[in-house]
N, C-alpha and C. Protein backbone atom coordinates (compact mmCIF):
# COMPACT_ATOMS: atom_id res chain seq x y z
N UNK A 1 8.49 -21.23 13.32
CA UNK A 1 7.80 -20.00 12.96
C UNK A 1 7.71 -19.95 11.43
N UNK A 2 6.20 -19.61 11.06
CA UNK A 2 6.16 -19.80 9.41
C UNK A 2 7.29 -18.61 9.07
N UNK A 3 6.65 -17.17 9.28
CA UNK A 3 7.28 -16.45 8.58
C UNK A 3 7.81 -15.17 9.35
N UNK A 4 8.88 -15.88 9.52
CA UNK A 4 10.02 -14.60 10.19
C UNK A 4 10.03 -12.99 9.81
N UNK A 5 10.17 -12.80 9.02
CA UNK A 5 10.11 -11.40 8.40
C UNK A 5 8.45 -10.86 9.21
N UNK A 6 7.79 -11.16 9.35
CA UNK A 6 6.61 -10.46 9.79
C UNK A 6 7.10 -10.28 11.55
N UNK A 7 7.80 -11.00 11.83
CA UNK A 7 7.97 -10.87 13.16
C UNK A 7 9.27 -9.38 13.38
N UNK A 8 10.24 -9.79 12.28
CA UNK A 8 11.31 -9.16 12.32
C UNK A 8 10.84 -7.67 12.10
N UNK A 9 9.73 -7.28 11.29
CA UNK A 9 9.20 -6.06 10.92
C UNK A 9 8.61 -5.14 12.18
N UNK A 10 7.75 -6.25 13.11
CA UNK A 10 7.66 -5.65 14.24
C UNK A 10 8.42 -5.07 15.19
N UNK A 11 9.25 -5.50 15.60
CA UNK A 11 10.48 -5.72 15.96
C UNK A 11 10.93 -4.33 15.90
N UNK A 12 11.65 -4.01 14.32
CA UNK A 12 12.01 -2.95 13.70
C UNK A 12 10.74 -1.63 14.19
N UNK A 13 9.73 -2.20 14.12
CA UNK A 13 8.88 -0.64 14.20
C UNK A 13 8.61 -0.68 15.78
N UNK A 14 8.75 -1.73 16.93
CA UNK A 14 9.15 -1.18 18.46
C UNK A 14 10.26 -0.66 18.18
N UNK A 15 11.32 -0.71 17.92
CA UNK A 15 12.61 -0.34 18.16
C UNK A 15 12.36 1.36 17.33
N UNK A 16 11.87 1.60 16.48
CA UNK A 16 11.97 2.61 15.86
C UNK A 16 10.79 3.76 16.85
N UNK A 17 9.68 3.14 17.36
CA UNK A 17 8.96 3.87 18.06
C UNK A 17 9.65 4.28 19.56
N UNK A 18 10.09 2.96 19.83
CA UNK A 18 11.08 3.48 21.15
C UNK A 18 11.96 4.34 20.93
N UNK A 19 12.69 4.71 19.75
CA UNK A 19 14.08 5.38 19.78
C UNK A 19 12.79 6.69 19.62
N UNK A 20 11.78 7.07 19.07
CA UNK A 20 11.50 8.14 18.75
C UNK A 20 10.81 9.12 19.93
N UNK A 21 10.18 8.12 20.41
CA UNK A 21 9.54 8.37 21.95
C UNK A 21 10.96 8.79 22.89
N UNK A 22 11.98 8.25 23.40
CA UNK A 22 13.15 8.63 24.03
C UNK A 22 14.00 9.35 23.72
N UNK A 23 14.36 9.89 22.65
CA UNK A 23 15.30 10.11 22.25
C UNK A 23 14.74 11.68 21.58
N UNK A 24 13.50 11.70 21.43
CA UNK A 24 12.82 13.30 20.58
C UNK A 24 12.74 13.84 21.68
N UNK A 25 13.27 15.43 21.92
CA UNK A 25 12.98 15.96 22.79
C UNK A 25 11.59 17.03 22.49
N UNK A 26 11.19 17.91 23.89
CA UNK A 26 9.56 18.48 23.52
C UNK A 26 8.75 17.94 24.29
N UNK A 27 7.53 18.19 23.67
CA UNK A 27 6.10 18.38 24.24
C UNK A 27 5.90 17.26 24.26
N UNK A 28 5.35 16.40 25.78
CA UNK A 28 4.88 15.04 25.47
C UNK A 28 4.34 14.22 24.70
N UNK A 29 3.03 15.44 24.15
CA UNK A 29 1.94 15.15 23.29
C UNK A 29 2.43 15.11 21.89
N UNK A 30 3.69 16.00 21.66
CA UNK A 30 4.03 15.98 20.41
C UNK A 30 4.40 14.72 20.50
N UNK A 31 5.51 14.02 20.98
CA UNK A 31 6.04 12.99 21.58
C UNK A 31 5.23 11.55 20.87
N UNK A 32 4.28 11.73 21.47
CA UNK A 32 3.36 10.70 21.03
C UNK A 32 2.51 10.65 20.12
N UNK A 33 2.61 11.97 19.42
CA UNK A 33 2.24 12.15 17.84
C UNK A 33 3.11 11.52 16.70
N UNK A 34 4.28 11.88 17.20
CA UNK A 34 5.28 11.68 16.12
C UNK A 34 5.74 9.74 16.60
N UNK A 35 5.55 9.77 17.97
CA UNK A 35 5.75 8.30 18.27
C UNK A 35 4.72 7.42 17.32
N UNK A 36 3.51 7.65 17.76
CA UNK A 36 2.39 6.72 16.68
C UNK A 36 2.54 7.19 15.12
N UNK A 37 3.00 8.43 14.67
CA UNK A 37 2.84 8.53 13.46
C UNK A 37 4.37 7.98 12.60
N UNK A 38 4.97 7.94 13.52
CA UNK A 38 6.08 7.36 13.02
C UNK A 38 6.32 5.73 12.68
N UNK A 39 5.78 5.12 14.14
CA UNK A 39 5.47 3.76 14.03
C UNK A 39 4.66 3.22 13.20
N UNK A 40 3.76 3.93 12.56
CA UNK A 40 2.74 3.49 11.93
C UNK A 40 3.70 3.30 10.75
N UNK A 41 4.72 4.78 9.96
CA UNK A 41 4.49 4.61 8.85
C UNK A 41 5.63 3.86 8.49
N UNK A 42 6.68 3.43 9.68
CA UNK A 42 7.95 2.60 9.61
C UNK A 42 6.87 0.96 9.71
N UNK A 43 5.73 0.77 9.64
CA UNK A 43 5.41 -0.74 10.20
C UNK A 43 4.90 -1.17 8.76
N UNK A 44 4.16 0.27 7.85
CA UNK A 44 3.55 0.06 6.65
C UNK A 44 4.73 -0.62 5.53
N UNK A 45 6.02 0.57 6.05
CA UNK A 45 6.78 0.73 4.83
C UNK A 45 7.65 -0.73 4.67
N UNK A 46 7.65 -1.44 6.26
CA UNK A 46 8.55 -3.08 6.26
C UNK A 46 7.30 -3.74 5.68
N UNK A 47 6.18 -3.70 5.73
CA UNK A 47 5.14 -4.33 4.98
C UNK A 47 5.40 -4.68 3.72
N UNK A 48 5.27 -3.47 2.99
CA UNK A 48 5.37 -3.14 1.92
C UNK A 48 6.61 -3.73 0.79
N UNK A 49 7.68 -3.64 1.84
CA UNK A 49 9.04 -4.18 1.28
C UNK A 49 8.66 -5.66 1.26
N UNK A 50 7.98 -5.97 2.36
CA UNK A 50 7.97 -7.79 2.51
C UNK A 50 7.73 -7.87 1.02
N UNK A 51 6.23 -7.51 0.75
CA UNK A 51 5.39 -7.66 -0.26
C UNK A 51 6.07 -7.74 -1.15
N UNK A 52 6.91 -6.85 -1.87
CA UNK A 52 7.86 -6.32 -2.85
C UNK A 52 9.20 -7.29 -3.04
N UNK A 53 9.86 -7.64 -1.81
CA UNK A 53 10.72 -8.57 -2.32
C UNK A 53 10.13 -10.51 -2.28
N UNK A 54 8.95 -11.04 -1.59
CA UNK A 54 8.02 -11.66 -2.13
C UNK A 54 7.69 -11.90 -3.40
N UNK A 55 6.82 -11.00 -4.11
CA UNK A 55 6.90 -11.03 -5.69
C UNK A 55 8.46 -11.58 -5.98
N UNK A 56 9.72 -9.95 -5.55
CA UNK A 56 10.69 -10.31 -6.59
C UNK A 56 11.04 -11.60 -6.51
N UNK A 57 11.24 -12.42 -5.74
CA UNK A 57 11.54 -14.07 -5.11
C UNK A 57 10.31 -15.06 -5.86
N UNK A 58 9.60 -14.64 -6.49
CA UNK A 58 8.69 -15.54 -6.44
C UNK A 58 7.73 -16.15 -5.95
N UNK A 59 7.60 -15.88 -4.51
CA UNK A 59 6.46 -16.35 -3.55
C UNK A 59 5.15 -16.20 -3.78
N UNK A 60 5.41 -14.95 -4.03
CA UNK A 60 3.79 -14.05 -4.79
C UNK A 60 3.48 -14.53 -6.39
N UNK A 61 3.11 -14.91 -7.05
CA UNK A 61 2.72 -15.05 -8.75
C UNK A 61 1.92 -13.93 -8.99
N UNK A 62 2.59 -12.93 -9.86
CA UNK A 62 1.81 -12.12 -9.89
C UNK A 62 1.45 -11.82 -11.30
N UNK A 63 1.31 -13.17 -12.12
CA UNK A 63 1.12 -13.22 -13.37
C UNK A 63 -0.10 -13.16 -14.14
N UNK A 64 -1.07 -13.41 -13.21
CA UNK A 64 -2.29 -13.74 -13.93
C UNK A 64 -2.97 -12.35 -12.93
N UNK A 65 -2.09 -11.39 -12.61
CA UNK A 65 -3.22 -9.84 -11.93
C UNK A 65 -4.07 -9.45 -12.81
N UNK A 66 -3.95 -9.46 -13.95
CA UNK A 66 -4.95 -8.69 -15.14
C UNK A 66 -5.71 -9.75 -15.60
N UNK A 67 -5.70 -11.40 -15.74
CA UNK A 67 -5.92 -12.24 -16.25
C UNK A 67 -7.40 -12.17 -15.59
N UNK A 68 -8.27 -12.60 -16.60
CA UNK A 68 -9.99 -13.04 -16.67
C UNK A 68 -10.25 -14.65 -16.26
N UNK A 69 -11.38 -15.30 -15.71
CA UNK A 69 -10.68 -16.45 -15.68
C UNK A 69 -10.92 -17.39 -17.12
N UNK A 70 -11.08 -17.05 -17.66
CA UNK A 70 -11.01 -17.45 -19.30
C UNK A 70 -9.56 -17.48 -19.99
N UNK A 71 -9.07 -16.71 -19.40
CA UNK A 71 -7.20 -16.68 -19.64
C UNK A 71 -7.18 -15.22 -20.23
N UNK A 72 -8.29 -14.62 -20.80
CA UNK A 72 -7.71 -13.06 -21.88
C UNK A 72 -7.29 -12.42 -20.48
N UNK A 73 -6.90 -11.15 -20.97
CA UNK A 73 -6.91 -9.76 -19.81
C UNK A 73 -8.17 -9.56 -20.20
N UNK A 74 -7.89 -8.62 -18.72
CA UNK A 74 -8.97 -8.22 -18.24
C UNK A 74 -8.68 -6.43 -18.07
N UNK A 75 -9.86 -5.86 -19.44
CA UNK A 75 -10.16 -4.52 -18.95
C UNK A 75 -9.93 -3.53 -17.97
N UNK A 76 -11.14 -4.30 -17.57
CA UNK A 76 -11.66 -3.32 -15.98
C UNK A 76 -10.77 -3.63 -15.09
N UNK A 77 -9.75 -4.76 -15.17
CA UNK A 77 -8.70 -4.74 -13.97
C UNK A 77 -7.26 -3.82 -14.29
N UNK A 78 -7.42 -3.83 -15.42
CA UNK A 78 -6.31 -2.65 -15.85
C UNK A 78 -6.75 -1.19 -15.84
N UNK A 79 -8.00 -1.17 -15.68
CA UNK A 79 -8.30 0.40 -15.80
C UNK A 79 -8.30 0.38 -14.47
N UNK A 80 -8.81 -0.45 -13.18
CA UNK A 80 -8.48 -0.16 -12.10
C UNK A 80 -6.88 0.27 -11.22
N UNK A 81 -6.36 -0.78 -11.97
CA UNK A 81 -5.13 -0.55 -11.54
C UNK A 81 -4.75 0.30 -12.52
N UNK A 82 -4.41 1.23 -13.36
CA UNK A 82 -3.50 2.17 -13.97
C UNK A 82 -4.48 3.60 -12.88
N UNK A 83 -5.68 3.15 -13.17
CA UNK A 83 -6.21 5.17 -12.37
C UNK A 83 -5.56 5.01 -10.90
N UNK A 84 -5.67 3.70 -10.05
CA UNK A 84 -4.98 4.05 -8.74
C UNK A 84 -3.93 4.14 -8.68
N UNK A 85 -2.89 3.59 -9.62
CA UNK A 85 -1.14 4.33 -9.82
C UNK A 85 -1.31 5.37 -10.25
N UNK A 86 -1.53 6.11 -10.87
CA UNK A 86 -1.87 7.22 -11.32
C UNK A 86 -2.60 8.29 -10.51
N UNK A 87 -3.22 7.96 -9.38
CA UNK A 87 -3.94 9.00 -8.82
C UNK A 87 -3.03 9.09 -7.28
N UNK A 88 -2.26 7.50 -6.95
CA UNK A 88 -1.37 7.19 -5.90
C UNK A 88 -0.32 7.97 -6.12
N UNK A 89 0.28 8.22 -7.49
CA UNK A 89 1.93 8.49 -7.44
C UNK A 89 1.64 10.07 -7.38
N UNK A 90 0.66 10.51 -8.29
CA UNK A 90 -0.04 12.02 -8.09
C UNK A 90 -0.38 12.82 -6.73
N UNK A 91 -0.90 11.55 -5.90
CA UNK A 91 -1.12 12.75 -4.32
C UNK A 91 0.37 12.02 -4.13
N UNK A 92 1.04 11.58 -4.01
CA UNK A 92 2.29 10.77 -3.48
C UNK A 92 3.69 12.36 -3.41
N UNK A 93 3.61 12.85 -5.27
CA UNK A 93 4.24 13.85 -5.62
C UNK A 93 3.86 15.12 -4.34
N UNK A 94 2.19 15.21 -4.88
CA UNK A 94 1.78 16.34 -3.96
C UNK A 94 2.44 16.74 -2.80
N UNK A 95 2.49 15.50 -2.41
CA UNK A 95 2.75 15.59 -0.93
C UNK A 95 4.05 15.71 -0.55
N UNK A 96 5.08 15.08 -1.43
CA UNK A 96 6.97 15.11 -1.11
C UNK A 96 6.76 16.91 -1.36
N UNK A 97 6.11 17.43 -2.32
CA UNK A 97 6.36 19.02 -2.66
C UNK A 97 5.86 19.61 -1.87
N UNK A 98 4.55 19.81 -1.49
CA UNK A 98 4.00 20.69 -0.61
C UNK A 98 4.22 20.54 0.81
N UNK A 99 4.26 19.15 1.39
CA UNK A 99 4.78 19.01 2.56
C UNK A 99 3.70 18.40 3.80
N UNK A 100 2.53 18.37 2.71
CA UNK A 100 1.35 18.77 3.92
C UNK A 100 -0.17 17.55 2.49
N UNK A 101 -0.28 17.31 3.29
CA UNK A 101 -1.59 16.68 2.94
C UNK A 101 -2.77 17.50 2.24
N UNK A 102 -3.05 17.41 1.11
CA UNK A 102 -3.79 18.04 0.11
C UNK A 102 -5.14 17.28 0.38
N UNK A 103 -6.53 18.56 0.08
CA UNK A 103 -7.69 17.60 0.22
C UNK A 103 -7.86 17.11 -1.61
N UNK A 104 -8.49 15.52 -0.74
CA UNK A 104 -8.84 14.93 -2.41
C UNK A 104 -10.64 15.64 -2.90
N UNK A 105 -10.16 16.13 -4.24
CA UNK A 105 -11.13 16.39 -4.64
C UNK A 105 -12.43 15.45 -5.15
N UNK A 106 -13.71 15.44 -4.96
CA UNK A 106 -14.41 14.54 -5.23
C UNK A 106 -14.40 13.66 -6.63
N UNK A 107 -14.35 15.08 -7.58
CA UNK A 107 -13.74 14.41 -8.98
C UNK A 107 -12.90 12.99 -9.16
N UNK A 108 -11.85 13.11 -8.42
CA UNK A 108 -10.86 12.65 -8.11
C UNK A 108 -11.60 10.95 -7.35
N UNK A 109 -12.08 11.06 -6.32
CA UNK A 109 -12.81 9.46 -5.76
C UNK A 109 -14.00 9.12 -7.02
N UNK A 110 -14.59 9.72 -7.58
CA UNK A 110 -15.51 9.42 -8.61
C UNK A 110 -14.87 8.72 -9.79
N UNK A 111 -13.92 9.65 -9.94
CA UNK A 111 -12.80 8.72 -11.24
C UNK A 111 -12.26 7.01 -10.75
N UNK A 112 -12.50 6.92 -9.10
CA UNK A 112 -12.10 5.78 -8.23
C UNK A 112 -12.74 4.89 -8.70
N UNK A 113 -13.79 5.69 -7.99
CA UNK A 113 -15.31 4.83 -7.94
C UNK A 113 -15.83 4.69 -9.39
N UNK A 114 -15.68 5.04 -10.22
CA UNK A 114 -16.51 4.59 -11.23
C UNK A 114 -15.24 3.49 -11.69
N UNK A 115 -14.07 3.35 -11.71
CA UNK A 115 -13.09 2.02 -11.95
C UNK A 115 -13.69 1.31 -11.46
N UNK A 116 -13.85 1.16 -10.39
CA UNK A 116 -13.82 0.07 -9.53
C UNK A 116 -15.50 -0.24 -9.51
N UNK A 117 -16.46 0.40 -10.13
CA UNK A 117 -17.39 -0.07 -10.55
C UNK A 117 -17.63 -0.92 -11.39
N UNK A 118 -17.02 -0.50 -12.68
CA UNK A 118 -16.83 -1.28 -13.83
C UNK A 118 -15.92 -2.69 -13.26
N UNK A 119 -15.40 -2.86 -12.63
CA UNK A 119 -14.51 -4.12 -11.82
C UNK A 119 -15.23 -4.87 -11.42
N UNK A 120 -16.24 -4.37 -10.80
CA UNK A 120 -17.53 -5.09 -9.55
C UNK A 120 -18.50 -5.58 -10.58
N UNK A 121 -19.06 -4.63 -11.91
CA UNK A 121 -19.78 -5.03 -12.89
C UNK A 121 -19.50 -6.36 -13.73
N UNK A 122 -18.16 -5.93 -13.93
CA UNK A 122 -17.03 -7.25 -14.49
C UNK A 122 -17.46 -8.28 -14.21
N UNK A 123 -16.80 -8.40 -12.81
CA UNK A 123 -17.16 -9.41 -11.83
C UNK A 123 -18.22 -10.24 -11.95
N UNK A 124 -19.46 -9.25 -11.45
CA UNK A 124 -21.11 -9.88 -11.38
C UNK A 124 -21.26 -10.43 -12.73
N UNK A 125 -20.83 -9.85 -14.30
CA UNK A 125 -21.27 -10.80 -15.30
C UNK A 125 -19.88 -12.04 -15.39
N UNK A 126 -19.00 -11.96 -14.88
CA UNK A 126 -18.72 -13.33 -14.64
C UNK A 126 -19.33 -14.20 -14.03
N UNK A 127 -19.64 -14.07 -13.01
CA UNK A 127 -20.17 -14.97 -11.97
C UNK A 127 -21.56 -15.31 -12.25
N UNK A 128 -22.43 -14.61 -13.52
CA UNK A 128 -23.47 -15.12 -13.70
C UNK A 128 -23.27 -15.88 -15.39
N UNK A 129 -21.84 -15.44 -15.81
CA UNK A 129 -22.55 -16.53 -17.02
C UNK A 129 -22.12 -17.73 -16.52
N UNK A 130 -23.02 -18.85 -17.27
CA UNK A 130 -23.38 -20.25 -17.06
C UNK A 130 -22.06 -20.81 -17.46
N UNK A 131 -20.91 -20.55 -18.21
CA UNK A 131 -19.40 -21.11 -18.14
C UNK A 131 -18.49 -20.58 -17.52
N UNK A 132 -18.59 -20.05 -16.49
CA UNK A 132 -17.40 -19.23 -15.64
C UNK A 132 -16.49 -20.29 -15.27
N UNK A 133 -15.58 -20.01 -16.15
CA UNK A 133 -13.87 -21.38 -15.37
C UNK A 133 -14.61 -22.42 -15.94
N UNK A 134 -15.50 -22.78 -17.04
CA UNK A 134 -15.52 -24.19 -17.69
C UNK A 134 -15.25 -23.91 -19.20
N UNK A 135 -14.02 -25.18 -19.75
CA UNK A 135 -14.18 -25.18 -21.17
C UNK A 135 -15.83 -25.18 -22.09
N UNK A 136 -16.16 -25.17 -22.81
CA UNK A 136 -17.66 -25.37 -23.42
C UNK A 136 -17.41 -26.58 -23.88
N UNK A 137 -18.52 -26.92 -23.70
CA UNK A 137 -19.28 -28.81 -23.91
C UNK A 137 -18.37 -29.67 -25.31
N UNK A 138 -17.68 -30.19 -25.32
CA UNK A 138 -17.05 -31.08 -26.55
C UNK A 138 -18.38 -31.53 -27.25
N UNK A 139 -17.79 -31.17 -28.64
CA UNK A 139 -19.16 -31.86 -29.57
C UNK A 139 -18.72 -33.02 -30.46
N UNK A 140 -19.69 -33.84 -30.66
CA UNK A 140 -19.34 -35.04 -31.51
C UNK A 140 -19.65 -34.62 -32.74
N UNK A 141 -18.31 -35.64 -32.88
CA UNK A 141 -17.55 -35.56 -34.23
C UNK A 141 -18.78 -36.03 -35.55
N UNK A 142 -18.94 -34.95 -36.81
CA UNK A 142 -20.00 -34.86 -37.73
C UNK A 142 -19.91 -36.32 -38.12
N UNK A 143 -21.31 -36.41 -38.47
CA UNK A 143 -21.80 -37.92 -39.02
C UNK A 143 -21.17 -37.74 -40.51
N UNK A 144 -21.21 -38.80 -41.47
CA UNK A 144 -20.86 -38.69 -42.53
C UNK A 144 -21.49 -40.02 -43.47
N UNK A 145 -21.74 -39.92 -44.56
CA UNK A 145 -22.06 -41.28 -45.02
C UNK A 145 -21.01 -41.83 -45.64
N UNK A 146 -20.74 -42.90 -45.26
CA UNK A 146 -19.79 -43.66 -45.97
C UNK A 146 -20.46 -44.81 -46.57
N UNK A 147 -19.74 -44.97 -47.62
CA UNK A 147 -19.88 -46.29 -48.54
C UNK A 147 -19.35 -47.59 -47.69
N UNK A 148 -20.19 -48.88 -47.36
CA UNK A 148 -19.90 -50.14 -46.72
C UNK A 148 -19.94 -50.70 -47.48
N UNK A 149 -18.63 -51.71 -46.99
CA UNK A 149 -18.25 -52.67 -48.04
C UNK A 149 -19.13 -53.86 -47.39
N UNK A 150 -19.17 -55.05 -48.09
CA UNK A 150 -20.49 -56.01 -48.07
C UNK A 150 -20.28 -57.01 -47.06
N UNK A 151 -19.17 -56.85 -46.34
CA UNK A 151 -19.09 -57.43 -44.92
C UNK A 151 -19.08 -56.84 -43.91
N UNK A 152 -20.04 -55.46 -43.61
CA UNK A 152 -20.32 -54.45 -42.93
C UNK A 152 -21.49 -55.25 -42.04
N UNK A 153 -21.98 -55.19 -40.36
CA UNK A 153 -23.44 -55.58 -39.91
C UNK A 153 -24.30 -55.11 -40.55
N UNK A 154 -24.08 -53.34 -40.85
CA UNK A 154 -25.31 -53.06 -41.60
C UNK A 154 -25.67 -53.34 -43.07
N UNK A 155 -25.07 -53.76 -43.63
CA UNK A 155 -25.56 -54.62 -44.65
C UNK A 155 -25.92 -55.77 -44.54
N UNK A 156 -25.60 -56.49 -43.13
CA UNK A 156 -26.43 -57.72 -42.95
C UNK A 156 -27.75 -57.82 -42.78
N UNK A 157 -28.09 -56.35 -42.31
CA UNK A 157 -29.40 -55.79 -41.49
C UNK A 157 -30.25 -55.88 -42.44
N UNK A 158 -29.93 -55.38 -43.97
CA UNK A 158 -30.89 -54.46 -45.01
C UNK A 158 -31.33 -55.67 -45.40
């Protein structure tokens, strides 16, 4: 088996849906609200950890995330990623405080969407200039005149 942990995660979220389904007492329907909504978010959160201790181990390289393929950073991949931490940890707060799911304001996906525009824009003028991922053409080395001494061919020539 390549990779155990994906199996083991499942695993963990039957076992966690079963204990919640048997063991919650109530309304059937609630039952199976809190059964799927539970399973879901115990299956995301072993995901998530995979992911997380991955990187920390090394498996993942997560060195070149901002990198252009020219080697600089890259802009538009940092403005993407800082507005979605930033707009993630923001409804994230919302939600440990209020308790309840807040609607997102449109403002709010526009500030998304226009990141992740500029990303896609990025993108397309990479992929159309004519050196994307190539060094530029080596040039030969400047001519120069030099003085030949008299056992040179080209002074045999003249």
């Amino acid at each position: 088996m390549k990779h155990p942990e994906f199996v083991v995660s499942v695993i963990l979220t039957i076992v966690a849906v079963f204990v919640i389904g048997v063991f919650v007492s109530g309304d059937p329907v609630l039952k199976l609200k809190l059964t799927f909504d539970y399973g879901l978010l115990t299956l995301i959160f072993l995901f998530a950890f995979l992911i997380l201790t991955a990187i920390a181990s090394g498996k993942i390289d997560i060195s070149s995330l901002l990198a252009e393929n020219g080697g600089g950073a890259s802009m538009s991949r940092f403005q993407l990623l800082i507005f979605t931490f930033v707009i993630a940890v923001s409804f994230f707060l919302i939600v440990v405080g209020g308790a309840s799911l807040p609607q997102v304001p449109g403002s709010v996906l526009a500030l998304l969407g226009i990141s992740a525009g500029t990303y896609g824009i990025s993108k397309g003028i990479q992929a159309a200039s004519p050196l994307q991922g190539k060094s530029p053409a080596p040039t030969a080395p400047p001519i120069t005149n030099s003085t030949t001494t008299g056992n040179s061919d080209d002074a045999a020539q003249h």
